[in-house]
C-alpha atoms as a PDB file:
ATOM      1  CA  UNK A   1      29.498  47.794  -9.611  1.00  0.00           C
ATOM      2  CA  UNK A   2      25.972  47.497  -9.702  1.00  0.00           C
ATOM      3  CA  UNK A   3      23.359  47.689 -12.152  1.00  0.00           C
ATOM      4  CA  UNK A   4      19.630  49.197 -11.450  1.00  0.00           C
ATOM      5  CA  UNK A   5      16.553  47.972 -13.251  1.00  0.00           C
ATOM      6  CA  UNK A   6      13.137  49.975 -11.894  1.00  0.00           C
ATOM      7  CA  UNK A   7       9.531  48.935 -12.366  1.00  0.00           C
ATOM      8  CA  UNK A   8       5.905  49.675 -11.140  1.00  0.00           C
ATOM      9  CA  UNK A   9       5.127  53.519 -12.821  1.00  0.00           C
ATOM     10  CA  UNK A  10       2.395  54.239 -14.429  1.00  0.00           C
ATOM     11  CA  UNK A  11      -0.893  56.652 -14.781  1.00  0.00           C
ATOM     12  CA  UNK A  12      -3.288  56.378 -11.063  1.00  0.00           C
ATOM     13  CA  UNK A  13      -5.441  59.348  -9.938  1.00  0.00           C
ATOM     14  CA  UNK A  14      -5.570  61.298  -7.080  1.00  0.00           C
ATOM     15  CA  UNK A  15      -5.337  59.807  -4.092  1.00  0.00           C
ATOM     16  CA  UNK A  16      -4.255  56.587  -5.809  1.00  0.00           C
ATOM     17  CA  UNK A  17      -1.520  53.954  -4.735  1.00  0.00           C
ATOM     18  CA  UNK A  18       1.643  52.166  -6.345  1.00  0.00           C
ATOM     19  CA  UNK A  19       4.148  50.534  -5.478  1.00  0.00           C
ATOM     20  CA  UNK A  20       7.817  50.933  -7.179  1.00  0.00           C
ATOM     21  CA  UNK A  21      10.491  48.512  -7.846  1.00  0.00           C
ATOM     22  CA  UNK A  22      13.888  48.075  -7.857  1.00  0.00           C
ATOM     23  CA  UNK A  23      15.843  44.844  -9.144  1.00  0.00           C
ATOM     24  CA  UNK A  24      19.916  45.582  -8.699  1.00  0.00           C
ATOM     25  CA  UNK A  25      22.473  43.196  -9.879  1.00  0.00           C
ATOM     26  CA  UNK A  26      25.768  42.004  -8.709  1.00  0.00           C
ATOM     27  CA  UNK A  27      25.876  39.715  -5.239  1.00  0.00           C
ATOM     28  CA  UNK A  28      27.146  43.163  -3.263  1.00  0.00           C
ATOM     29  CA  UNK A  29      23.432  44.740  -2.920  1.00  0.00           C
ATOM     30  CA  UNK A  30      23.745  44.688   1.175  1.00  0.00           C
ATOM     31  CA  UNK A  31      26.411  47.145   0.852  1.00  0.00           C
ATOM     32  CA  UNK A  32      24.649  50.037  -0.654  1.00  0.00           C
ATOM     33  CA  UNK A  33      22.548  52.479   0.644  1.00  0.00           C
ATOM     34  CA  UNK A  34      19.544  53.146  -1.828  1.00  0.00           C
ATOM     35  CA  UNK A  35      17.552  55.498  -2.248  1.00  0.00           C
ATOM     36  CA  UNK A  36      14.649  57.171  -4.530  1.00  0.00           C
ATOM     37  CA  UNK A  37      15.088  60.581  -5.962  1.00  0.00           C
ATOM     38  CA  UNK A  38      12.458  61.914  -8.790  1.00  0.00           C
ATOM     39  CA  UNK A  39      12.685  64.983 -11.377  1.00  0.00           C
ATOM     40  CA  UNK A  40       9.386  66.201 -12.413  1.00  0.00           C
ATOM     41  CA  UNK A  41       9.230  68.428 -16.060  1.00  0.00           C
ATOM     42  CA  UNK A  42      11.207  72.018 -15.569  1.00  0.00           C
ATOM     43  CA  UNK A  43      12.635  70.926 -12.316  1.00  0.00           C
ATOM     44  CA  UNK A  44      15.365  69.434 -10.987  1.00  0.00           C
ATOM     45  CA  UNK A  45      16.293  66.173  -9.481  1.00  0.00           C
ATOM     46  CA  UNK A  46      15.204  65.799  -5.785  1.00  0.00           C
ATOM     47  CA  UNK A  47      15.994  63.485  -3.087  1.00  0.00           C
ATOM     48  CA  UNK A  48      12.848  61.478  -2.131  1.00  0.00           C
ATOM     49  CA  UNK A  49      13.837  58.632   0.026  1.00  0.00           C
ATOM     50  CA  UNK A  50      16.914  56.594   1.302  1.00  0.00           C
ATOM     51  CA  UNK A  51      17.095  53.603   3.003  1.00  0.00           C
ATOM     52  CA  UNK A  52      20.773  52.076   4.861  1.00  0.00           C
ATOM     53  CA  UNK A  53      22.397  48.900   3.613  1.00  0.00           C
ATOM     54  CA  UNK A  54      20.928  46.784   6.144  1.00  0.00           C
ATOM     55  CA  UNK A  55      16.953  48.529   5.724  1.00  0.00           C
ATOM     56  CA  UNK A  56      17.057  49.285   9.821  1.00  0.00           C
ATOM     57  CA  UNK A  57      17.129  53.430   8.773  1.00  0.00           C
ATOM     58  CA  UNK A  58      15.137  55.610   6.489  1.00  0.00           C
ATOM     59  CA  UNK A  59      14.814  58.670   5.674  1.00  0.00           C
ATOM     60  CA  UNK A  60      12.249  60.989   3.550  1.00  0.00           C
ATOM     61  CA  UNK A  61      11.734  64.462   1.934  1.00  0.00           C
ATOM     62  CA  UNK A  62       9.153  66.525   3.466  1.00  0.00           C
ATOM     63  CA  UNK A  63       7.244  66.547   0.874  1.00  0.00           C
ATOM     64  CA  UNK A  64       6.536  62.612   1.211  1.00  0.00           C
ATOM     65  CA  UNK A  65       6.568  62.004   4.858  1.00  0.00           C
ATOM     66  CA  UNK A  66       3.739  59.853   5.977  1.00  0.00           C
ATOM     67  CA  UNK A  67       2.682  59.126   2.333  1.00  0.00           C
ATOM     68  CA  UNK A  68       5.685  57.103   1.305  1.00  0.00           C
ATOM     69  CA  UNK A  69       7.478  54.219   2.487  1.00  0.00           C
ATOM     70  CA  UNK A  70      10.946  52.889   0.749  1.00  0.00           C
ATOM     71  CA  UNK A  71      12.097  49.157   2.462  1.00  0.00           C
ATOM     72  CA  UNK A  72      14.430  46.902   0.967  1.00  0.00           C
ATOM     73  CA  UNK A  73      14.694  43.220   0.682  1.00  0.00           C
ATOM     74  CA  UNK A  74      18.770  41.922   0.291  1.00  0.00           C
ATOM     75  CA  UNK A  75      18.069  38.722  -0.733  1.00  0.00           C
ATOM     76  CA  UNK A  76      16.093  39.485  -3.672  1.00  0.00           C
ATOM     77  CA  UNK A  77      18.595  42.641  -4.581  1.00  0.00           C
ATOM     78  CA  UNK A  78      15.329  45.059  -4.711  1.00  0.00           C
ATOM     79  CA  UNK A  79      14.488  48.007  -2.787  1.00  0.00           C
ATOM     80  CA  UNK A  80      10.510  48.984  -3.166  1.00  0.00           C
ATOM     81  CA  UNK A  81       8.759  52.446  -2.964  1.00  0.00           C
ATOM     82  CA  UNK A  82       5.446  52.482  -1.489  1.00  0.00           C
ATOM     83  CA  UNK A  83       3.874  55.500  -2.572  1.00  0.00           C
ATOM     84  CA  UNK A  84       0.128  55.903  -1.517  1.00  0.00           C
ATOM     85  CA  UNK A  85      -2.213  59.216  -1.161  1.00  0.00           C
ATOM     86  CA  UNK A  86      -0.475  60.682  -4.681  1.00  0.00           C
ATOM     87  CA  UNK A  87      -0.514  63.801  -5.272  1.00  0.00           C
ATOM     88  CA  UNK A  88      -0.559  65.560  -8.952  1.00  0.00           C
ATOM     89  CA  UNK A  89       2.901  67.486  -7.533  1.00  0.00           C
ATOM     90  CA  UNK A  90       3.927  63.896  -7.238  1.00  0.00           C
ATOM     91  CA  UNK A  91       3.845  63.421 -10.996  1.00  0.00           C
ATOM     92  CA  UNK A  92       8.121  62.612 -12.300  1.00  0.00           C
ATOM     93  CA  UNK A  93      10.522  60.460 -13.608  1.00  0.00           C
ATOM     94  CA  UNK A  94      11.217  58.072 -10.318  1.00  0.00           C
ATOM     95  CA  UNK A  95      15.047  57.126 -10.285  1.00  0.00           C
ATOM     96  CA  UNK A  96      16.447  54.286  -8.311  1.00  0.00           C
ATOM     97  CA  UNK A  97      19.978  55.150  -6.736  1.00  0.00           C
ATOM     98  CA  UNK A  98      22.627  53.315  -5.007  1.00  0.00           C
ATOM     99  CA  UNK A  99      25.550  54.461  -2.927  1.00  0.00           C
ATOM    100  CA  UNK A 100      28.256  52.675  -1.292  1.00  0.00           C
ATOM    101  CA  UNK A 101      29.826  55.691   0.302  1.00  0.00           C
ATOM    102  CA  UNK A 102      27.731  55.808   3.162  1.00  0.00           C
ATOM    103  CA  UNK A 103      26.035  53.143   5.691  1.00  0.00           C
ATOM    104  CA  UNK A 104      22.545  55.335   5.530  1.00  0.00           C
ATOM    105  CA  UNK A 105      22.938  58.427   2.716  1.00  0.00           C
ATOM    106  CA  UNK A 106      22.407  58.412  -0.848  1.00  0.00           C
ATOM    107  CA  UNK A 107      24.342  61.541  -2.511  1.00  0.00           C
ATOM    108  CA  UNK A 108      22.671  62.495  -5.859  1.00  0.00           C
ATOM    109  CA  UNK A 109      26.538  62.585  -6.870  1.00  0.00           C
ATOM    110  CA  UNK A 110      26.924  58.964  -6.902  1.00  0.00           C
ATOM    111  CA  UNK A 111      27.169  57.026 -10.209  1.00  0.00           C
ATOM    112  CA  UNK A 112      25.085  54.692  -9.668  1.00  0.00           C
ATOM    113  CA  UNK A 113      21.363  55.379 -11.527  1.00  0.00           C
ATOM    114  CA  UNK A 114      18.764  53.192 -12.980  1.00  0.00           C
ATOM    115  CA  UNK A 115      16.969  54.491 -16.326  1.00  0.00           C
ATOM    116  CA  UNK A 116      13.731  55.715 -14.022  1.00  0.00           C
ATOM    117  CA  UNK A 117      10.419  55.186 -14.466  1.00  0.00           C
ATOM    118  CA  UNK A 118       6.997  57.457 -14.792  1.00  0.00           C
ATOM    119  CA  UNK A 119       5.008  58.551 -12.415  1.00  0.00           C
ATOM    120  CA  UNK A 120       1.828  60.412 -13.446  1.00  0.00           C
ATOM    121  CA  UNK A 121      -0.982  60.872 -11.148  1.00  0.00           C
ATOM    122  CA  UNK A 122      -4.244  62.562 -12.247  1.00  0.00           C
ATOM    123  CA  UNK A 123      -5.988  64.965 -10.569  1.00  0.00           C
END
């Protein structure tokens, strides 16, 4: 099992930067993919980005391409979420999410969830 511990939200403005954290326990962090997903107020839960066990493939929503940039360091157990150029339609709950299923996918069906942290951005 592993354990998921995020960090880094907080209030920027418009066109603002941060950077997001992700601390994971247990000694078997290379062999989940992780990913970010986010759920903003009325809406649901949607994928953001992934990254595979060993950090050589990502993917991204649309909605983040260019702006965003998830990498992943195994031997401090922490995957990081670059998020610059925020948007106010970027404003959610940020949720860290593992997966062992797959090499390079995160399924928003695994059970493996950190508590999330908040976004806001400003406009």
């Amino acid at each position: 099992q592993v354990q998921l511990v995020e960090s880094g939200g907080g209030l920027v403005q418009a066109g603002g930067s941060l950077r997001l954290s992700c601390a994971a326990s247990g000694r078997t962090f290379s062999s989940y993919a992780m990913g970010w997903f986010r759920q903003a107020p009325g809406k649901e839960r949607e994928f953001v980005a992934a990254v595979s066990r060993g950090g050589g493939s990502t993917a991204y929503a649309d909605s983040v391409k260019g702006r965003f940039t998830i990498s992943r360091d195994n031997a401090k157990n922490t995957v990081y979420l670059q998020m610059n150029s925020l948007k106010p339609d970027d404003t959610a709950i940020y949720y860290c999410a593992a997966d062992y299923r797959y090499g390079s996918y995160v399924r928003d069906t695994t059970a493996y969830w950190g508590q999330g942290t908040q976004v806001t951005v400003s406009s």
